[in-house]
PDB file of N, CA and C in Angstrom:
ATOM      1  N   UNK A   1       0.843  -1.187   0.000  1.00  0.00           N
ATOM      2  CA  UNK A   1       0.000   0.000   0.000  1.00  0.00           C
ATOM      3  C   UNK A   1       0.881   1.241   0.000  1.00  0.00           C
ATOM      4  N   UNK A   2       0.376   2.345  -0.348  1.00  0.00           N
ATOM      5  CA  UNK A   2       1.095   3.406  -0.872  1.00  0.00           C
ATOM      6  C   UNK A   2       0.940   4.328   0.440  1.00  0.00           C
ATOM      7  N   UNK A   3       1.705   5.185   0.151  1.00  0.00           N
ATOM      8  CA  UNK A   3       1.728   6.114   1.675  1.00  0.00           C
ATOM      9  C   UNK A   3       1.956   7.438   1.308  1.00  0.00           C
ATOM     10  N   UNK A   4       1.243   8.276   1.104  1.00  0.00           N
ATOM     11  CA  UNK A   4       1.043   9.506   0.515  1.00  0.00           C
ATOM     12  C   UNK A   4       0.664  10.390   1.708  1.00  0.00           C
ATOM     13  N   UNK A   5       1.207  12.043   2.200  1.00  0.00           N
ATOM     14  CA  UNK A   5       0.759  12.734   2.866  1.00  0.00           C
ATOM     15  C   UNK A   5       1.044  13.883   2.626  1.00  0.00           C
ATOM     16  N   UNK A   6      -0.109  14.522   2.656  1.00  0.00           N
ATOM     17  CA  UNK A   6       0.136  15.958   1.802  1.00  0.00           C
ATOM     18  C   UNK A   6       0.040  16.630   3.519  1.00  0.00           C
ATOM     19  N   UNK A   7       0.779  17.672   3.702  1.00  0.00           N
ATOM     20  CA  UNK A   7       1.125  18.519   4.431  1.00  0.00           C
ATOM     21  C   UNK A   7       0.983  19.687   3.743  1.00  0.00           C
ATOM     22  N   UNK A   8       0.386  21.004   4.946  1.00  0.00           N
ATOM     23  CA  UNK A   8      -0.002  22.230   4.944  1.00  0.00           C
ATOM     24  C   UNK A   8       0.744  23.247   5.454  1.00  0.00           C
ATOM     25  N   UNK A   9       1.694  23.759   4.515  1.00  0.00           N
ATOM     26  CA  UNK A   9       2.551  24.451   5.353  1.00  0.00           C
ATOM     27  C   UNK A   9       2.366  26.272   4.541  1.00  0.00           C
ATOM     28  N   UNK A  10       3.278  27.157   5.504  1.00  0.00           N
ATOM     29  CA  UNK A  10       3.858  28.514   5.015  1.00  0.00           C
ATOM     30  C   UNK A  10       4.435  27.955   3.977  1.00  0.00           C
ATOM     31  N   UNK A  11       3.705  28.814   3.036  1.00  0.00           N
ATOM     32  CA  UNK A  11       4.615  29.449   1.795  1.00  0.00           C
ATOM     33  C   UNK A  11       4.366  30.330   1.240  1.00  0.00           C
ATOM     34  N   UNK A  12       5.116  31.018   0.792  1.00  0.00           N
ATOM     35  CA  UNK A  12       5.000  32.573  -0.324  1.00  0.00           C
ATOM     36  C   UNK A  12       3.861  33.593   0.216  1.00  0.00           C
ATOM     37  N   UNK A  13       3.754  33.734   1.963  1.00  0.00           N
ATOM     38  CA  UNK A  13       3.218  34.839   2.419  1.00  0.00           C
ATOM     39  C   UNK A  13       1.752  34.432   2.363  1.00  0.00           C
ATOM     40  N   UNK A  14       1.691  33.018   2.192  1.00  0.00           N
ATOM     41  CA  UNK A  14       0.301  32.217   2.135  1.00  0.00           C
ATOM     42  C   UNK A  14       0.505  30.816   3.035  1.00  0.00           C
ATOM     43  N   UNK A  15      -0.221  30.273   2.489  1.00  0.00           N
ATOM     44  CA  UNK A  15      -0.084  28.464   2.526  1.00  0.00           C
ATOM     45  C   UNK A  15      -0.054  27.663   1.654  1.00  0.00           C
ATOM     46  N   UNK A  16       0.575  26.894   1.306  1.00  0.00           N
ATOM     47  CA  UNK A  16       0.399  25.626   0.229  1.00  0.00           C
ATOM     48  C   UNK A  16       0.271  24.119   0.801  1.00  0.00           C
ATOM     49  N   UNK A  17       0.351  23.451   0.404  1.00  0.00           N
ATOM     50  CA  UNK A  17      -0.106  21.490   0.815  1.00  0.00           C
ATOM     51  C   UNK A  17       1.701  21.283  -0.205  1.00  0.00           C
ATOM     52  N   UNK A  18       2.250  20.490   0.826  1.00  0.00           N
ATOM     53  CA  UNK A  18       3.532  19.910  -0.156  1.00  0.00           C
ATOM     54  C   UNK A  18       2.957  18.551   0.190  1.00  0.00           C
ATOM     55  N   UNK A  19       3.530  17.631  -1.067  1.00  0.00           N
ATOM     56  CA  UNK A  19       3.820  16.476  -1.239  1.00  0.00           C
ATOM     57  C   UNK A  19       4.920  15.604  -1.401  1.00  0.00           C
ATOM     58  N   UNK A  20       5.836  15.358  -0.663  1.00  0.00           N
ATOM     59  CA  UNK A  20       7.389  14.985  -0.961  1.00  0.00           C
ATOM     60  C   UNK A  20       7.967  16.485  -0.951  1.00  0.00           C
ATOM     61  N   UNK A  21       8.554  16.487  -1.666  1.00  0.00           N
ATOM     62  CA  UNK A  21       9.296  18.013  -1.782  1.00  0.00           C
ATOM     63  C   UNK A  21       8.820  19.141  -3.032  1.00  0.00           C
ATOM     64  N   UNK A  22       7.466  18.940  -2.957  1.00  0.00           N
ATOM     65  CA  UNK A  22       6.571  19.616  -4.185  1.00  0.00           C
ATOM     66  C   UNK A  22       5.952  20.321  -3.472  1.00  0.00           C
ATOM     67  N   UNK A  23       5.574  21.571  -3.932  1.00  0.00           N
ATOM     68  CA  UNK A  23       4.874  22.292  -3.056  1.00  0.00           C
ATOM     69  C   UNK A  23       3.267  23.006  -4.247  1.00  0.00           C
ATOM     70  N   UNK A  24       2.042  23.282  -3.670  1.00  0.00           N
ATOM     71  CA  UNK A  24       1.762  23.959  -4.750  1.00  0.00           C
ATOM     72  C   UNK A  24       1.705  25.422  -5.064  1.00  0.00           C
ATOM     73  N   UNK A  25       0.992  25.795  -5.546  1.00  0.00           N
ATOM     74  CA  UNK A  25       0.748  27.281  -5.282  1.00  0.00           C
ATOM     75  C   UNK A  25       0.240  27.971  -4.047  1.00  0.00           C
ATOM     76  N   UNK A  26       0.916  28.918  -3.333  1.00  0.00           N
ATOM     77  CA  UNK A  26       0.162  29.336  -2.307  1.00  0.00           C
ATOM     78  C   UNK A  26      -1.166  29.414  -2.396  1.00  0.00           C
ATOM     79  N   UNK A  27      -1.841  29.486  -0.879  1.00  0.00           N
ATOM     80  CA  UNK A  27      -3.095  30.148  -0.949  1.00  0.00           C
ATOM     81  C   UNK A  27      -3.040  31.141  -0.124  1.00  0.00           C
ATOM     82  N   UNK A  28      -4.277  32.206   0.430  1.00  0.00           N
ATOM     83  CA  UNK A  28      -4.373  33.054   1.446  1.00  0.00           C
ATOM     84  C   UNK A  28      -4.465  32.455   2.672  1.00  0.00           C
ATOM     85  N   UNK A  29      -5.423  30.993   2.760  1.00  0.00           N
ATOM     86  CA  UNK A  29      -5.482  30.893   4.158  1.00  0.00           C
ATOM     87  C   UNK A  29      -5.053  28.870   4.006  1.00  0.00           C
ATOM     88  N   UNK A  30      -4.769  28.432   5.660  1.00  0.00           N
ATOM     89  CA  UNK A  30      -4.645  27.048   5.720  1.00  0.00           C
ATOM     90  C   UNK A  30      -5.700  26.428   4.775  1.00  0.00           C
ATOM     91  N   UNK A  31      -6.778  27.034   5.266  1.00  0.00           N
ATOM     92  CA  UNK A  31      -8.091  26.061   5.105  1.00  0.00           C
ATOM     93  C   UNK A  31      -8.599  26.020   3.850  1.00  0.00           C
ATOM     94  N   UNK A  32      -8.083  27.121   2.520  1.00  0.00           N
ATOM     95  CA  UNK A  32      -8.106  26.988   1.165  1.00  0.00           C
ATOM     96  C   UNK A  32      -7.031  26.009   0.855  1.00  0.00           C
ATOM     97  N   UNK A  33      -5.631  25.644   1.324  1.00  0.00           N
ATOM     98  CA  UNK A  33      -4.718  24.604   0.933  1.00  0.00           C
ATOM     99  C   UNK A  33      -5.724  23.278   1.202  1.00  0.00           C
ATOM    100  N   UNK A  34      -5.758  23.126   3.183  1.00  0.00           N
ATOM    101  CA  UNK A  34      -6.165  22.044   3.307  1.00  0.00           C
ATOM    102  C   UNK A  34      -7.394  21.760   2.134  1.00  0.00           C
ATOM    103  N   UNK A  35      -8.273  22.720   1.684  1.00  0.00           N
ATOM    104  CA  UNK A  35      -9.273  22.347   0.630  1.00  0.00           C
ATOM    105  C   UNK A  35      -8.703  21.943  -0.728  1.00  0.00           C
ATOM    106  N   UNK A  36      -7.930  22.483  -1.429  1.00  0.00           N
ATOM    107  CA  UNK A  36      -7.141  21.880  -2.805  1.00  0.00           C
ATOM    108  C   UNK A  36      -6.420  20.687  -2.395  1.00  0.00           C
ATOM    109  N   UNK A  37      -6.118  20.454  -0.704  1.00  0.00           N
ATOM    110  CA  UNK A  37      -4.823  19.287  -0.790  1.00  0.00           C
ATOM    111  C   UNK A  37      -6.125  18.442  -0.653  1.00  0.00           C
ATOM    112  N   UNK A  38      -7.193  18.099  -0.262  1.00  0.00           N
ATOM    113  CA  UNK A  38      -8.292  17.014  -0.090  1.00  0.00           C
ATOM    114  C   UNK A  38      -8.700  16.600  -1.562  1.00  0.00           C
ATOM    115  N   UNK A  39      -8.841  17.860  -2.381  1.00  0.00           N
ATOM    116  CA  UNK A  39      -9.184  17.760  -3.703  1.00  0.00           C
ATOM    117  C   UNK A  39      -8.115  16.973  -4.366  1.00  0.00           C
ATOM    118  N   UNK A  40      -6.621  17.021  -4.515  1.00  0.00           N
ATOM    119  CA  UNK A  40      -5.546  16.563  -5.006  1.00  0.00           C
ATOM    120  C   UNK A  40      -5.773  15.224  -4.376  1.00  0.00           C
ATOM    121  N   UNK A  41      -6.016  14.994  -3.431  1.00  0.00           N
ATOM    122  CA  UNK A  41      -6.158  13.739  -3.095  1.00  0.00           C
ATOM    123  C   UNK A  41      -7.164  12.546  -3.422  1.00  0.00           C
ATOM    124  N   UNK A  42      -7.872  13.116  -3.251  1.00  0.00           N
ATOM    125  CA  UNK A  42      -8.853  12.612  -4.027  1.00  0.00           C
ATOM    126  C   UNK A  42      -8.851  12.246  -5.267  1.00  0.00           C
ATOM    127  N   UNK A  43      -8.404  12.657  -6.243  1.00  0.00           N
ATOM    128  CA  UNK A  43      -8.469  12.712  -7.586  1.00  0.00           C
ATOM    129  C   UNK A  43      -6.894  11.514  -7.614  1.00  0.00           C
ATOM    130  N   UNK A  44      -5.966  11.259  -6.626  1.00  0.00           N
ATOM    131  CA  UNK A  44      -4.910  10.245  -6.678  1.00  0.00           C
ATOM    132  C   UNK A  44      -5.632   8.413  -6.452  1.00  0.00           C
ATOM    133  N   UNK A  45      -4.424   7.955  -7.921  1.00  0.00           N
ATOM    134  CA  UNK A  45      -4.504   6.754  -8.083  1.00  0.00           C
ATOM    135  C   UNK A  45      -3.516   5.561  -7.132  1.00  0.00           C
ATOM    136  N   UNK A  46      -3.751   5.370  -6.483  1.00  0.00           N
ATOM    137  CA  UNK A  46      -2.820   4.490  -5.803  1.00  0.00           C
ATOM    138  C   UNK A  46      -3.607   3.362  -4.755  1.00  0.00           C
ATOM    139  N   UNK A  47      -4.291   2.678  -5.601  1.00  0.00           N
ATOM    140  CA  UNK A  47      -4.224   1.399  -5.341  1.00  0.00           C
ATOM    141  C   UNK A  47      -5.544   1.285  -4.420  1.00  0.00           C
ATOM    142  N   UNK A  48      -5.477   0.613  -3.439  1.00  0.00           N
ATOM    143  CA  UNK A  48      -6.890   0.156  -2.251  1.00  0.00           C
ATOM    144  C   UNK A  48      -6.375   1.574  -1.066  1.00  0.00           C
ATOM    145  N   UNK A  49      -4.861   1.844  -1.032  1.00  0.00           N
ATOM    146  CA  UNK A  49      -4.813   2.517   0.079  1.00  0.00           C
ATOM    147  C   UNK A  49      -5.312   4.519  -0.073  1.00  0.00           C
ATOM    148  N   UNK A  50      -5.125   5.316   0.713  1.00  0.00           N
ATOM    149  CA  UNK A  50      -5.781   6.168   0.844  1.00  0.00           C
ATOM    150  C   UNK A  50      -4.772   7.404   1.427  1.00  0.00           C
ATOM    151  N   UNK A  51      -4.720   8.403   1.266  1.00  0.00           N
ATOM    152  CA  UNK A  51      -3.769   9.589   1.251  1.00  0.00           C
ATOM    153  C   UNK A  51      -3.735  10.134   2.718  1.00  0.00           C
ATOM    154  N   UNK A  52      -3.093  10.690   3.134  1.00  0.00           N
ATOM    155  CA  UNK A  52      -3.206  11.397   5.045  1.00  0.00           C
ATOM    156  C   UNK A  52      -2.907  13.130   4.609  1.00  0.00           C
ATOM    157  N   UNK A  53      -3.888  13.335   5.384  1.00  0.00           N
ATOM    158  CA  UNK A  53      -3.531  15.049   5.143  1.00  0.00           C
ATOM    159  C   UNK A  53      -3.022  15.694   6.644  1.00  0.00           C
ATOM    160  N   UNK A  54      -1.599  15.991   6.861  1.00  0.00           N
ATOM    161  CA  UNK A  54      -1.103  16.751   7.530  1.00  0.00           C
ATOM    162  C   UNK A  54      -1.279  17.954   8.358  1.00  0.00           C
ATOM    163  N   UNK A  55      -1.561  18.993   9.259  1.00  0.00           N
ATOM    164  CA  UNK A  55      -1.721  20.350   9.301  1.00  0.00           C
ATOM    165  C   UNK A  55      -1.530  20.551  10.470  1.00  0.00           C
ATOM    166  N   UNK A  56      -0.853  22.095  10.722  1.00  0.00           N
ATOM    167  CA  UNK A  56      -0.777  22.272  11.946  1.00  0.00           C
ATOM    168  C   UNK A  56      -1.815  21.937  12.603  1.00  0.00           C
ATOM    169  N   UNK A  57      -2.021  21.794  14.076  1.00  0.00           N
ATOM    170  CA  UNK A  57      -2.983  22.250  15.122  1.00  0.00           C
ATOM    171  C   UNK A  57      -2.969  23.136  15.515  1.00  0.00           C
ATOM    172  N   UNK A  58      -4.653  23.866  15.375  1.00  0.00           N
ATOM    173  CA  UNK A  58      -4.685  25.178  15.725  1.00  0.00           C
ATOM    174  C   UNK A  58      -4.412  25.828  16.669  1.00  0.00           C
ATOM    175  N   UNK A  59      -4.305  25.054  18.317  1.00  0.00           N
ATOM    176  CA  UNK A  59      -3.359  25.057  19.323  1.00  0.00           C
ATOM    177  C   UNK A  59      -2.005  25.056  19.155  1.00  0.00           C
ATOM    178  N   UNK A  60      -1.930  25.375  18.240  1.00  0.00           N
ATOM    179  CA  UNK A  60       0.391  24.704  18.150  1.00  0.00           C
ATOM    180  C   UNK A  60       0.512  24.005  18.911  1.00  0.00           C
ATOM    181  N   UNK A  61      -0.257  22.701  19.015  1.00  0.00           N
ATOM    182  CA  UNK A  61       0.223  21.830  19.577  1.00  0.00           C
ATOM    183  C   UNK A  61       1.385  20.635  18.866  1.00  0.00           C
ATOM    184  N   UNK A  62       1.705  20.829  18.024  1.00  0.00           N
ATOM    185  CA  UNK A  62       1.954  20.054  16.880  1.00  0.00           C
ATOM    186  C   UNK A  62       0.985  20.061  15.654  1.00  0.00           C
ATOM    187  N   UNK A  63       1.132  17.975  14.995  1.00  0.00           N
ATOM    188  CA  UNK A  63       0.432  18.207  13.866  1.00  0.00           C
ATOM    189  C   UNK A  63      -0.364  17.210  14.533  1.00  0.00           C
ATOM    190  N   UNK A  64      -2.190  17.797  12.921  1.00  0.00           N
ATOM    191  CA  UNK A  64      -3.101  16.672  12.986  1.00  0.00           C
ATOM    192  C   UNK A  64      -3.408  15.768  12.334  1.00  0.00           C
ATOM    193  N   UNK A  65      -4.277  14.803  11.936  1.00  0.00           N
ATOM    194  CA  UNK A  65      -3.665  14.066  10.924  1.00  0.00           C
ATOM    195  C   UNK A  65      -5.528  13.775  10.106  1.00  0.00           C
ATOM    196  N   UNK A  66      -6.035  13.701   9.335  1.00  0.00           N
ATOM    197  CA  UNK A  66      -7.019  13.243   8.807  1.00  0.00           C
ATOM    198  C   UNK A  66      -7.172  12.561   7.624  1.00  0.00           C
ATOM    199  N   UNK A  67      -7.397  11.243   7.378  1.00  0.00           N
ATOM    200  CA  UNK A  67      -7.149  10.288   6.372  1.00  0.00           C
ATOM    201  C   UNK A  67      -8.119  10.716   4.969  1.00  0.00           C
ATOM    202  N   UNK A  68      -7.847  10.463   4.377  1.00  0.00           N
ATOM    203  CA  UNK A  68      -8.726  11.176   2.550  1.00  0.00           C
ATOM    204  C   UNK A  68      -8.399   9.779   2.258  1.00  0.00           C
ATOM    205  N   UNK A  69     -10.016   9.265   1.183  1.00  0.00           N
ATOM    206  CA  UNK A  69     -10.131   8.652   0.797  1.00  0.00           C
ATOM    207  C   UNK A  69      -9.739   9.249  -0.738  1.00  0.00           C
ATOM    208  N   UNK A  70      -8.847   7.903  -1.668  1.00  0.00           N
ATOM    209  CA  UNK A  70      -8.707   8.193  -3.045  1.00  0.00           C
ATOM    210  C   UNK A  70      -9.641   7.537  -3.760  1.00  0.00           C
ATOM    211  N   UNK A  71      -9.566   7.843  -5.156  1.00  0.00           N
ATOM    212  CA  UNK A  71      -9.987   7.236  -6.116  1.00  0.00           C
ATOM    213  C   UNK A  71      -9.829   6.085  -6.559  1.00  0.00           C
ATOM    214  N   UNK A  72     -10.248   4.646  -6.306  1.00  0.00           N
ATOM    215  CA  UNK A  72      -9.503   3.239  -5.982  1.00  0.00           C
ATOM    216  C   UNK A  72     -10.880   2.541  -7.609  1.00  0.00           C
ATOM    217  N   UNK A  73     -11.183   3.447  -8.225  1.00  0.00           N
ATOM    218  CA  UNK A  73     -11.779   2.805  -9.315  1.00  0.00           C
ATOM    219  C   UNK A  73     -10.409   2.670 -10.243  1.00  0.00           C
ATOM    220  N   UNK A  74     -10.951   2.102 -11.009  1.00  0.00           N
ATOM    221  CA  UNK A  74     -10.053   1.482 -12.611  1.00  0.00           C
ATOM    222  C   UNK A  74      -9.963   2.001 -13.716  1.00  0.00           C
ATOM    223  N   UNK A  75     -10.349   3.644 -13.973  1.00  0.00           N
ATOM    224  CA  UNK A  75     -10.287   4.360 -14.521  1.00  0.00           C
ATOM    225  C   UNK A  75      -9.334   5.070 -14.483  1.00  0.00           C
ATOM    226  N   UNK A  76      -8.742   5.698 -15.902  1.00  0.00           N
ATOM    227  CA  UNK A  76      -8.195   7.068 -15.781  1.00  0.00           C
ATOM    228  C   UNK A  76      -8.592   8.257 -15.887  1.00  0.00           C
ATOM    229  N   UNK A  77      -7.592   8.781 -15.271  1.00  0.00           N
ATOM    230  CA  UNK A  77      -8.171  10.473 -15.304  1.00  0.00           C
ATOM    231  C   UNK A  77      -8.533  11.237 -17.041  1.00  0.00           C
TER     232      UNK A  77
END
């Protein structure tokens, strides 16, 4: 099973979702990334398993973690 986690971090005076060492385009706020990184996820092919989305806690307590289901049909995009 595949192990994919998009993380929500500062970037470019915004936020973006990186993936490995990819980042995307900023946004203005977390919660527009965390929304494109659920979308990106979603729309990923990898198998029966399912993507983890990263993000601070709004406490700075560390991070949180919430699992996204992918696209596990037999189609392509």
């Amino acid at each position: 099973m595949a192990n994919i986690t998009y993380q929500i971090v500062p970037h470019d005076n915004g936020w973006a979702y990186k993936l490995g060492d990819t980042l995307s385009e900023p946004y203005a706020t977390a919660e527009q990334a965390m929304d494109r990184a659920r979308n990106a996820a979603a729309r990923q092919k990898i198998g029966n398993g399912d993507a983890l989305l990263a993000y601070p806690a709004p406490d700075g307590s560390g991070w949180k973690f919430q699992p996204i289901e992918t696209d596990k049909s037999n189609s392509r995009l």
